[in-house]
PDB file of N, CA and C in Angstrom:
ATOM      1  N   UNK A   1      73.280 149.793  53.341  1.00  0.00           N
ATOM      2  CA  UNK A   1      72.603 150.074  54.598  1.00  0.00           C
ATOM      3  C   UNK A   1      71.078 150.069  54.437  1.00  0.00           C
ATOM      4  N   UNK A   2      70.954 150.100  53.322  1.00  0.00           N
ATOM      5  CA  UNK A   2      69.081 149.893  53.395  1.00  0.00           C
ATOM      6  C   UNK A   2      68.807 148.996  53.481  1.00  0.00           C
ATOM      7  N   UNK A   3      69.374 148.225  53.176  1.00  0.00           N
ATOM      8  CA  UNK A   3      68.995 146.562  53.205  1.00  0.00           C
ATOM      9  C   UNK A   3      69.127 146.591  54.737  1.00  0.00           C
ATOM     10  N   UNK A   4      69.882 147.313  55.529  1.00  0.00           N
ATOM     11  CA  UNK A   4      69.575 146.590  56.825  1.00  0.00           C
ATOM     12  C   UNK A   4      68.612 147.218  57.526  1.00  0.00           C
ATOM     13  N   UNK A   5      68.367 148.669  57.301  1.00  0.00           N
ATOM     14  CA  UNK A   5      67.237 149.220  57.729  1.00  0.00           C
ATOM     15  C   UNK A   5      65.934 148.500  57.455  1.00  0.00           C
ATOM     16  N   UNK A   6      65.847 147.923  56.024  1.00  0.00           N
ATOM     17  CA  UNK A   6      64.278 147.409  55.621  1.00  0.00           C
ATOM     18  C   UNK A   6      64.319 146.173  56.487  1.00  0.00           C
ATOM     19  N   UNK A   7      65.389 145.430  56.633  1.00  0.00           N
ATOM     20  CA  UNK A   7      65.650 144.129  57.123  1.00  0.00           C
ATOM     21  C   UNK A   7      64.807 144.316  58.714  1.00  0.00           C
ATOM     22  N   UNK A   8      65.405 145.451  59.695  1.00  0.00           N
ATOM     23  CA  UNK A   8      65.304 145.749  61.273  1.00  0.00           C
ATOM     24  C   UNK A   8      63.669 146.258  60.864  1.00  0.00           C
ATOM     25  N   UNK A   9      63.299 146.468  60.176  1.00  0.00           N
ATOM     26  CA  UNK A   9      61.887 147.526  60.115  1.00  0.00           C
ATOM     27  C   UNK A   9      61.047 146.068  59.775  1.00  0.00           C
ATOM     28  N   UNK A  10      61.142 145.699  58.914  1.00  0.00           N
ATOM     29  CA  UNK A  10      60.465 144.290  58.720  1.00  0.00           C
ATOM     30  C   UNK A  10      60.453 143.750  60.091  1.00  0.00           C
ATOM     31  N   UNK A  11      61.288 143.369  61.133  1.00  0.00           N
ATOM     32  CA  UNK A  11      61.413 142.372  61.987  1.00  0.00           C
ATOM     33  C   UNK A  11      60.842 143.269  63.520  1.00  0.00           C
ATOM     34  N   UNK A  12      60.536 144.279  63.004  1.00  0.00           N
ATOM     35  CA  UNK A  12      60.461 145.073  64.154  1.00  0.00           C
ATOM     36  C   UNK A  12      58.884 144.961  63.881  1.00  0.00           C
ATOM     37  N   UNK A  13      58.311 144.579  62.832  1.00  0.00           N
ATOM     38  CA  UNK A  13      56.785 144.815  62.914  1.00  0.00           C
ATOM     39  C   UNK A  13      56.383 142.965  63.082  1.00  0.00           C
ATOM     40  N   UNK A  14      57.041 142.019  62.842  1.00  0.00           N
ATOM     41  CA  UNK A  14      56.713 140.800  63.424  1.00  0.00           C
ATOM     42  C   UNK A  14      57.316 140.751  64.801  1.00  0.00           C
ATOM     43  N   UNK A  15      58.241 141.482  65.046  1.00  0.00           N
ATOM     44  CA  UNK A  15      58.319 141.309  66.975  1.00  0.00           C
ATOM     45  C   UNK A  15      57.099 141.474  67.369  1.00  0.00           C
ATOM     46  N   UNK A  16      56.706 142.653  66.842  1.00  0.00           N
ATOM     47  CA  UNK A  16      54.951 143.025  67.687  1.00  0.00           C
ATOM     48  C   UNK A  16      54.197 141.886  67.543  1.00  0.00           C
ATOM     49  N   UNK A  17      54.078 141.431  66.796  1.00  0.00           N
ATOM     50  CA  UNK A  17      52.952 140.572  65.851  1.00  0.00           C
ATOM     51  C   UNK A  17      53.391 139.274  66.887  1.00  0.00           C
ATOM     52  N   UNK A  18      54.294 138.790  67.147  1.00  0.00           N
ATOM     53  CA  UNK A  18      54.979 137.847  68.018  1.00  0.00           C
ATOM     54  C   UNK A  18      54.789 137.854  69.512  1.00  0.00           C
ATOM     55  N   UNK A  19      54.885 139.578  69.967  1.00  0.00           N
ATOM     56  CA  UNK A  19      54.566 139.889  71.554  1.00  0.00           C
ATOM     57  C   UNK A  19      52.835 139.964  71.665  1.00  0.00           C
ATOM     58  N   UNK A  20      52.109 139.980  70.661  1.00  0.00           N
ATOM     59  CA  UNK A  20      50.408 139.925  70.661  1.00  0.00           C
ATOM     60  C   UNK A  20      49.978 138.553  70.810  1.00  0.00           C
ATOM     61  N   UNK A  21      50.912 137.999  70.382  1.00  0.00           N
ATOM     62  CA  UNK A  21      50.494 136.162  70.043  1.00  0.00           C
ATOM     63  C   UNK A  21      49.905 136.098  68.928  1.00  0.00           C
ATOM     64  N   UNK A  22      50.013 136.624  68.019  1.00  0.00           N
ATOM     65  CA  UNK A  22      49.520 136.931  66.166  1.00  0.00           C
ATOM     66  C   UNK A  22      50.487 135.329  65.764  1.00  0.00           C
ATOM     67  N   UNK A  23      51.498 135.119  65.537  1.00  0.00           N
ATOM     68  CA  UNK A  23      52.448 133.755  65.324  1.00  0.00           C
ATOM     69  C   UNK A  23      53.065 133.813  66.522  1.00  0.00           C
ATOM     70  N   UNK A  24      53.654 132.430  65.871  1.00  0.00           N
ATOM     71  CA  UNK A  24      54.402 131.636  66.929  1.00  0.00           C
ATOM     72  C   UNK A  24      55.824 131.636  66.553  1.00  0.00           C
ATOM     73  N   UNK A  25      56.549 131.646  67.845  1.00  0.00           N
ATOM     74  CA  UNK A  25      57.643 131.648  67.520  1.00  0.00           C
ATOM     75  C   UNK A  25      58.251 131.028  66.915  1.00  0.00           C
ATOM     76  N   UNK A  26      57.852 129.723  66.134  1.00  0.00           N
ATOM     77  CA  UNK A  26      58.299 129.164  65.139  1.00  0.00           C
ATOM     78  C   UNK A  26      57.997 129.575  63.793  1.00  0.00           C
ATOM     79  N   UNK A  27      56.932 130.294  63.553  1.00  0.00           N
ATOM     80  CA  UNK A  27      57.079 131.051  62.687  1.00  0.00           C
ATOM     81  C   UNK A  27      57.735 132.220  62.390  1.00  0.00           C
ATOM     82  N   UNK A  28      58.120 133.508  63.848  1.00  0.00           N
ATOM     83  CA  UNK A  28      58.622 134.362  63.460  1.00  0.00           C
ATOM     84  C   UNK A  28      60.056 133.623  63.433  1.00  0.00           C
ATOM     85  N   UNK A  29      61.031 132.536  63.941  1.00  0.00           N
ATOM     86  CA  UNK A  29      62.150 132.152  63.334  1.00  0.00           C
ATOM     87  C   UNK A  29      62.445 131.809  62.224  1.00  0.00           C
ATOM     88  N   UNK A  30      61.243 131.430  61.545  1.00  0.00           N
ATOM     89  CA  UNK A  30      60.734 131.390  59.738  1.00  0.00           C
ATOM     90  C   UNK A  30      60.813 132.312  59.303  1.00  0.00           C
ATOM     91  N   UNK A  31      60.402 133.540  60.028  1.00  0.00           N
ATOM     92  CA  UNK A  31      60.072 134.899  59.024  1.00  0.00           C
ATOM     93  C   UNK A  31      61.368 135.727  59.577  1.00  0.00           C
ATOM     94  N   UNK A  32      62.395 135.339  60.336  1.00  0.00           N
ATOM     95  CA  UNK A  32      63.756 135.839  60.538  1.00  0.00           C
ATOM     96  C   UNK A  32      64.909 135.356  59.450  1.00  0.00           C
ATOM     97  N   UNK A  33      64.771 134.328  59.084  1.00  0.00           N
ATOM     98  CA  UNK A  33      65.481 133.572  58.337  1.00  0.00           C
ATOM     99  C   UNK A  33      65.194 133.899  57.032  1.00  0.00           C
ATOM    100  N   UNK A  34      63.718 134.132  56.553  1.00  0.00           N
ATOM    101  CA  UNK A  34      63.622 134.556  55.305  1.00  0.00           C
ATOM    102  C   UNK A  34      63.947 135.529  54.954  1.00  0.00           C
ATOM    103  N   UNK A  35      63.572 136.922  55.703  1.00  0.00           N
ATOM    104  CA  UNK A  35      64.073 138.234  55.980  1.00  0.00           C
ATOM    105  C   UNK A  35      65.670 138.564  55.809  1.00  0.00           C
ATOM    106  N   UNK A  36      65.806 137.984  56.224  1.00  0.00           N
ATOM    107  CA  UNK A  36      67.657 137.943  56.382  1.00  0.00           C
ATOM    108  C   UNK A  36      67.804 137.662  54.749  1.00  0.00           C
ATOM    109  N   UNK A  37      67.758 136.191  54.877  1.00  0.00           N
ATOM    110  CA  UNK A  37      67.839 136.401  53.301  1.00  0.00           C
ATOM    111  C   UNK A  37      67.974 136.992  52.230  1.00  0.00           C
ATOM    112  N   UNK A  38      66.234 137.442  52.217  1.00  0.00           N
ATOM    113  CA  UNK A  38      66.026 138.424  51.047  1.00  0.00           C
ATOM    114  C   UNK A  38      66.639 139.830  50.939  1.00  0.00           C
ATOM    115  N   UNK A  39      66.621 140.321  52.603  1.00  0.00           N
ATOM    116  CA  UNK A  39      68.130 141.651  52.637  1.00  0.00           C
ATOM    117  C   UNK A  39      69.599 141.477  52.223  1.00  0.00           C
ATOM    118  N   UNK A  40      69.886 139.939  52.567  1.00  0.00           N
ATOM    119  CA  UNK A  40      71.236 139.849  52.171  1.00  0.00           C
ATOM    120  C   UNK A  40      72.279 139.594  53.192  1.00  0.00           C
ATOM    121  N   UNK A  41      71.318 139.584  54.419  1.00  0.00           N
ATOM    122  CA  UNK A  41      72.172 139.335  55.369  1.00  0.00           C
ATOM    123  C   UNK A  41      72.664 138.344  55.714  1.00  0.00           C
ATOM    124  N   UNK A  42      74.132 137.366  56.290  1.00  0.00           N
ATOM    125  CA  UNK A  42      74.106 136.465  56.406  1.00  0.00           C
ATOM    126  C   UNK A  42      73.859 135.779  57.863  1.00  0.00           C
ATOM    127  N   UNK A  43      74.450 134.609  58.011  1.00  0.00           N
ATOM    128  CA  UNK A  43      74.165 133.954  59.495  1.00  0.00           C
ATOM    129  C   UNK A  43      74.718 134.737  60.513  1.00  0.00           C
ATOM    130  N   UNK A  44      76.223 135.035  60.020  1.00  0.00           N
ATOM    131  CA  UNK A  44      76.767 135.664  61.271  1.00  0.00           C
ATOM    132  C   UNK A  44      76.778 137.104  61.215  1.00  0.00           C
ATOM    133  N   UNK A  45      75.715 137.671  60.331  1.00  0.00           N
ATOM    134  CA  UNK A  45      75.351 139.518  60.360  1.00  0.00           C
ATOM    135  C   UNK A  45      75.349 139.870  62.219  1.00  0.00           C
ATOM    136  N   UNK A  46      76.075 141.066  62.071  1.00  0.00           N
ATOM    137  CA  UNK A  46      76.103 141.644  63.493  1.00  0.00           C
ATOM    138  C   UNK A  46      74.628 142.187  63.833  1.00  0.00           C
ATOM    139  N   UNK A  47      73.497 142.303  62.426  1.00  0.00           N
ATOM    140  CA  UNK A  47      72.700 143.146  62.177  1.00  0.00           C
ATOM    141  C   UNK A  47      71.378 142.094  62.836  1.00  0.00           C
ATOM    142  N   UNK A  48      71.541 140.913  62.755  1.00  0.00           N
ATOM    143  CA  UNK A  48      70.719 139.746  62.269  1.00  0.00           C
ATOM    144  C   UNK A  48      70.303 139.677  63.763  1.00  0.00           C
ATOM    145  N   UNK A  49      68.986 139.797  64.326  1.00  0.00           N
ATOM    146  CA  UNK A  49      67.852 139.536  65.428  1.00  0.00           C
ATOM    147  C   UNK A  49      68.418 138.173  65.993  1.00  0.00           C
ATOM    148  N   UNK A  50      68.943 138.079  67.165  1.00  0.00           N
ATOM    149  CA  UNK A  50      69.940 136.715  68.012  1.00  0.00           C
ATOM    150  C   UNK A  50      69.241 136.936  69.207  1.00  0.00           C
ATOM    151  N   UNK A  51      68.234 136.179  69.660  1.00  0.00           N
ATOM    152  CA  UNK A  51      67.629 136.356  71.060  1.00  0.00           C
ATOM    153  C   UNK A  51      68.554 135.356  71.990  1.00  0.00           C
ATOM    154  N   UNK A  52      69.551 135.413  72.185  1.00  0.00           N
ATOM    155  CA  UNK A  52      70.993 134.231  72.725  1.00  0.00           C
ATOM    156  C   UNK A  52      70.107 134.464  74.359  1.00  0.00           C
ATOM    157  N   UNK A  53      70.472 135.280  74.788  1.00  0.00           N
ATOM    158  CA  UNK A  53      70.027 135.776  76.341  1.00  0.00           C
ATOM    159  C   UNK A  53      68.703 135.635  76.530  1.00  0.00           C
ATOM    160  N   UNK A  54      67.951 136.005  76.368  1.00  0.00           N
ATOM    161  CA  UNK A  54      66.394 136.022  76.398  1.00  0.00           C
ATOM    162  C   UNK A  54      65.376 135.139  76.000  1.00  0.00           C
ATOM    163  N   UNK A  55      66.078 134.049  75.146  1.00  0.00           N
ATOM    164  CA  UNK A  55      65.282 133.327  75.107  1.00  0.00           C
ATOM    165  C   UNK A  55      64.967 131.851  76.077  1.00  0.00           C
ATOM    166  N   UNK A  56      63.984 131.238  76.177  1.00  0.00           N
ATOM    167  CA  UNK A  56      63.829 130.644  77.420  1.00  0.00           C
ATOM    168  C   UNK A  56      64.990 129.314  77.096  1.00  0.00           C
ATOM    169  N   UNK A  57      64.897 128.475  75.887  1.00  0.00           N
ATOM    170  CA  UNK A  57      65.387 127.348  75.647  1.00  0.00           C
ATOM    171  C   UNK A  57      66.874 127.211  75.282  1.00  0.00           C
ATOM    172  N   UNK A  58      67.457 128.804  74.973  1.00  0.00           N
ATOM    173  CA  UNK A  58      68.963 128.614  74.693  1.00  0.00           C
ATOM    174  C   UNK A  58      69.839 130.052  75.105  1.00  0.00           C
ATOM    175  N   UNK A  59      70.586 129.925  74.826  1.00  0.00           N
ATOM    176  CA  UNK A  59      71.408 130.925  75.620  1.00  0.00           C
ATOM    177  C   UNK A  59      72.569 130.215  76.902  1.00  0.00           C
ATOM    178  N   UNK A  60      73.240 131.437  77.595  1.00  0.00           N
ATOM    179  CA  UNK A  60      74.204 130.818  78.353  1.00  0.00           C
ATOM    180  C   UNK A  60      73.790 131.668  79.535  1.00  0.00           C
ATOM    181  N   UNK A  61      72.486 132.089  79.707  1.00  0.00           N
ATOM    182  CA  UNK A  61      71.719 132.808  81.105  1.00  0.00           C
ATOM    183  C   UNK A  61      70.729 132.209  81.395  1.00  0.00           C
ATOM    184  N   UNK A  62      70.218 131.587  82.515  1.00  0.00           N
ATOM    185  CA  UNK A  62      68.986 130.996  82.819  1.00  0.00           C
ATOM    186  C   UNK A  62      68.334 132.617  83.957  1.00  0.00           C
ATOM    187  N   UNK A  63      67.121 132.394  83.508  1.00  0.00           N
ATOM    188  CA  UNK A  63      66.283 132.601  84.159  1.00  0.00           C
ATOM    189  C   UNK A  63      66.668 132.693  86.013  1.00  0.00           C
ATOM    190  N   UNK A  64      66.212 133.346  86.814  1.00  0.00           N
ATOM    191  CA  UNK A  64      66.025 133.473  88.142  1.00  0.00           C
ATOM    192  C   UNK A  64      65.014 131.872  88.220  1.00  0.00           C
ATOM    193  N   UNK A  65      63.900 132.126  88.080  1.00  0.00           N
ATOM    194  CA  UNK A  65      63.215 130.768  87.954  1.00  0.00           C
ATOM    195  C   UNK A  65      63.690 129.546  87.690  1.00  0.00           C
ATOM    196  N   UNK A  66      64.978 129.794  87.065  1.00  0.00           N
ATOM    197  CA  UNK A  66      65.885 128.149  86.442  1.00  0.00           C
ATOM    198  C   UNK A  66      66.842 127.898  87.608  1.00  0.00           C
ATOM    199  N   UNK A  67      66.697 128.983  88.357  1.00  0.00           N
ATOM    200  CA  UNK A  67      67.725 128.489  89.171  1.00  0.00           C
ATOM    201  C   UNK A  67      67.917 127.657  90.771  1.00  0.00           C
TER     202      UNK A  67
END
């Protein structure tokens, strides 16, 4: 379980860094993937940061605006 705590605490300080416009979201999907990694987590971790809904380009919810 520490590994997933350090894992969520790590990703919780590039969310910010991400909602400031500090990187780009192609980088914080870089720095999700590495993260995971180095905790140990794998692809399909229940633990592992999945923006499915919220993000603009994928998911199975559009936007009010998409519609």
């Amino acid at each position: 379980m520490n590994n997933v705590f350090s894992y969520t605490l790590v990703m919780s300080m590039f969310s910010d860094m991400l909602n400031k416009g500090l990187i780009t979201p192609l980088e914080y999907k870089k720095i999700e993937k590495n993260s995971a990694k180095k905790y140990g987590l794998k692809k399909g971790s229940i633990f592992r940061i999945y923006n499915l809904i919220n993000d603009q380009n994928n998911g199975n919810i559009c936007g009010e605006d998409r519609l």
